[in-house]
N, C-alpha and C. Protein backbone atom coordinates (compact mmCIF):
# COMPACT_ATOMS: atom_id res chain seq x y z
N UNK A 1 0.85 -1.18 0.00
CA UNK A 1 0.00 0.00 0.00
C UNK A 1 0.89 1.23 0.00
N UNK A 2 0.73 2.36 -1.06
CA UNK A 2 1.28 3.54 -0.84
C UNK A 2 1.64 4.12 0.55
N UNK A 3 2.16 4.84 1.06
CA UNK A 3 2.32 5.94 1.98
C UNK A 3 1.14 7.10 2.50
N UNK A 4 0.91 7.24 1.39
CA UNK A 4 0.53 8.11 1.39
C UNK A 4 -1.31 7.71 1.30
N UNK A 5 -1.85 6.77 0.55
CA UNK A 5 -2.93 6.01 0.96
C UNK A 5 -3.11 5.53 2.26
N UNK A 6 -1.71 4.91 3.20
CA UNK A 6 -2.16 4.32 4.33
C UNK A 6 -2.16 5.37 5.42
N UNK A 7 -1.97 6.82 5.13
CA UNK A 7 -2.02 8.14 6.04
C UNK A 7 -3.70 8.40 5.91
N UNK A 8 -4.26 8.22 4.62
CA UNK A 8 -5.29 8.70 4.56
C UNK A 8 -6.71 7.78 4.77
N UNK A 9 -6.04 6.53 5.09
CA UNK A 9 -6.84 5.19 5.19
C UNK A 9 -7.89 4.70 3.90
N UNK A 10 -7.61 4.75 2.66
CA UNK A 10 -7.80 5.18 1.54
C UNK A 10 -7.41 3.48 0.93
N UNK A 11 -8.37 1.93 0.87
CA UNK A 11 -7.86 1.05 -0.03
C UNK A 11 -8.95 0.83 -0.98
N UNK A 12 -8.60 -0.27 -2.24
CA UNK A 12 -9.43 -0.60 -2.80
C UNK A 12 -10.60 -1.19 -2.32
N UNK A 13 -10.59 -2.11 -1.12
CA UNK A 13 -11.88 -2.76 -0.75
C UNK A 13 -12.44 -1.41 0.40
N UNK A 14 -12.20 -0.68 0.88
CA UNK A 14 -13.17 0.39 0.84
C UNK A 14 -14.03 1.46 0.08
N UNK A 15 -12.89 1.61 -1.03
CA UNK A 15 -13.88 2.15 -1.90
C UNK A 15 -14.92 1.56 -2.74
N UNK A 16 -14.27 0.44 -2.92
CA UNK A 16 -15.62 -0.73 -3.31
C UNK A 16 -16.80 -1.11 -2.60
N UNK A 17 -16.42 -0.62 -1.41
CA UNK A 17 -17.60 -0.64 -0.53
C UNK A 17 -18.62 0.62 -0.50
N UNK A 18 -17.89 1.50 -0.51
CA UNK A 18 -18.52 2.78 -0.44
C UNK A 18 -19.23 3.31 -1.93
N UNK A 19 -18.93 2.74 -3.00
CA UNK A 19 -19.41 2.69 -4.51
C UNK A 19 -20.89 1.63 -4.01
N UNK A 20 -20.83 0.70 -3.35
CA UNK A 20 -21.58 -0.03 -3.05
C UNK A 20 -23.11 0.41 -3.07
N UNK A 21 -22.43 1.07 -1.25
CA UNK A 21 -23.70 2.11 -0.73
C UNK A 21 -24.03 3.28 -0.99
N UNK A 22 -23.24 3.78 -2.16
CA UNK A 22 -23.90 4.96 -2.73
C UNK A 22 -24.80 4.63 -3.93
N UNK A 23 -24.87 3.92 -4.59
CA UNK A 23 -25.74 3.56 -5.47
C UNK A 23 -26.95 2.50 -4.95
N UNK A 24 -26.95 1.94 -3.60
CA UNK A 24 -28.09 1.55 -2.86
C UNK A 24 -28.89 2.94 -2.47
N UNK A 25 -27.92 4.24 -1.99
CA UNK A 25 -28.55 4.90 -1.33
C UNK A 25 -29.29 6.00 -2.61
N UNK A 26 -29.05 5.66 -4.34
CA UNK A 26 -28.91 6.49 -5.19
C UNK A 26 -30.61 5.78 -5.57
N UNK A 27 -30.28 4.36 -5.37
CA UNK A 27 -31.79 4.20 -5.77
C UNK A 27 -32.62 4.28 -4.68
N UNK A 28 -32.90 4.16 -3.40
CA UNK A 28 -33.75 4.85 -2.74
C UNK A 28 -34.32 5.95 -2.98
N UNK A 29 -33.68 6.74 -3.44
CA UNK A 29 -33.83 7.98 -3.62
C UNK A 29 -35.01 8.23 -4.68
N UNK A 30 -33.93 7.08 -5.92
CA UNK A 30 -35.23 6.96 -7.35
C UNK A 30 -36.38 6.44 -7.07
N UNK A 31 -36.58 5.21 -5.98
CA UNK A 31 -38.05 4.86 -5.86
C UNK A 31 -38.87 5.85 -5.07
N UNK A 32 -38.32 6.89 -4.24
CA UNK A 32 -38.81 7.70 -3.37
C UNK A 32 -39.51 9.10 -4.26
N UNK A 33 -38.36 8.96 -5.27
CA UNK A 33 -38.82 10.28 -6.45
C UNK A 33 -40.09 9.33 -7.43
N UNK A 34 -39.66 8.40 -7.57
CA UNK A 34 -40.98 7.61 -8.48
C UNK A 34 -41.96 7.30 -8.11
N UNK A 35 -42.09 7.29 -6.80
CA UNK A 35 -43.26 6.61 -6.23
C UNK A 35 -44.16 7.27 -5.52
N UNK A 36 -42.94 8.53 -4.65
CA UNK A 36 -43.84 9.23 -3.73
C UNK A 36 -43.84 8.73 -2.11
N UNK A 37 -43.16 7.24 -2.14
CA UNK A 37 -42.99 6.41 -0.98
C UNK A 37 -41.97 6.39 -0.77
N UNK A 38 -41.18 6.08 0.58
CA UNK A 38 -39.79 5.68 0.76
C UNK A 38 -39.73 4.37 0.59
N UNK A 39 -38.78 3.73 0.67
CA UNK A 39 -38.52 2.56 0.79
C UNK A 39 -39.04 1.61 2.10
N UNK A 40 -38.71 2.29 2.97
CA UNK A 40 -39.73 1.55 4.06
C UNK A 40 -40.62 1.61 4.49
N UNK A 41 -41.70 2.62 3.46
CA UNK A 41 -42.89 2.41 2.93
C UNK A 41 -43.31 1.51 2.67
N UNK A 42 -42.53 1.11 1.09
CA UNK A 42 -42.95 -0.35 0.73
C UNK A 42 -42.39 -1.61 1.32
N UNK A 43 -41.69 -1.29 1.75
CA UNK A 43 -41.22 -2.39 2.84
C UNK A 43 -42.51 -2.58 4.21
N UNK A 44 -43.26 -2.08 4.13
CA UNK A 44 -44.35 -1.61 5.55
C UNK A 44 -43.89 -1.68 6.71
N UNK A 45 -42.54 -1.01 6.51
CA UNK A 45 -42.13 -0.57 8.17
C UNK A 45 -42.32 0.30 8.69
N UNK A 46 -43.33 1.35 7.71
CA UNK A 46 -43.39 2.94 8.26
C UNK A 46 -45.01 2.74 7.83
């Protein structure tokens, strides 16, 4: 690992993670704009 990556705590399997949950959190968003519901709406937790 670089130097300079392991100062900034910066690896590939975190950013792969974080690409993850931004596009989970990107479509929430779209069913919330499409629908009018959140997600745990249709989930009937709310």
């Amino acid at each position: 690992m670089d130097k300079e990556n392991a100062l900034m705590r910066f690896s590939r399997h975190s950013e792969v993670w974080h690409g993850r949950l931004a596009m989970i959190g990107f479509a929430m968003i779209a069913v919330d704009l499409l629908t009018g519901n959140g997600v745990l709406h249709h989930w009937s937790l709310m």
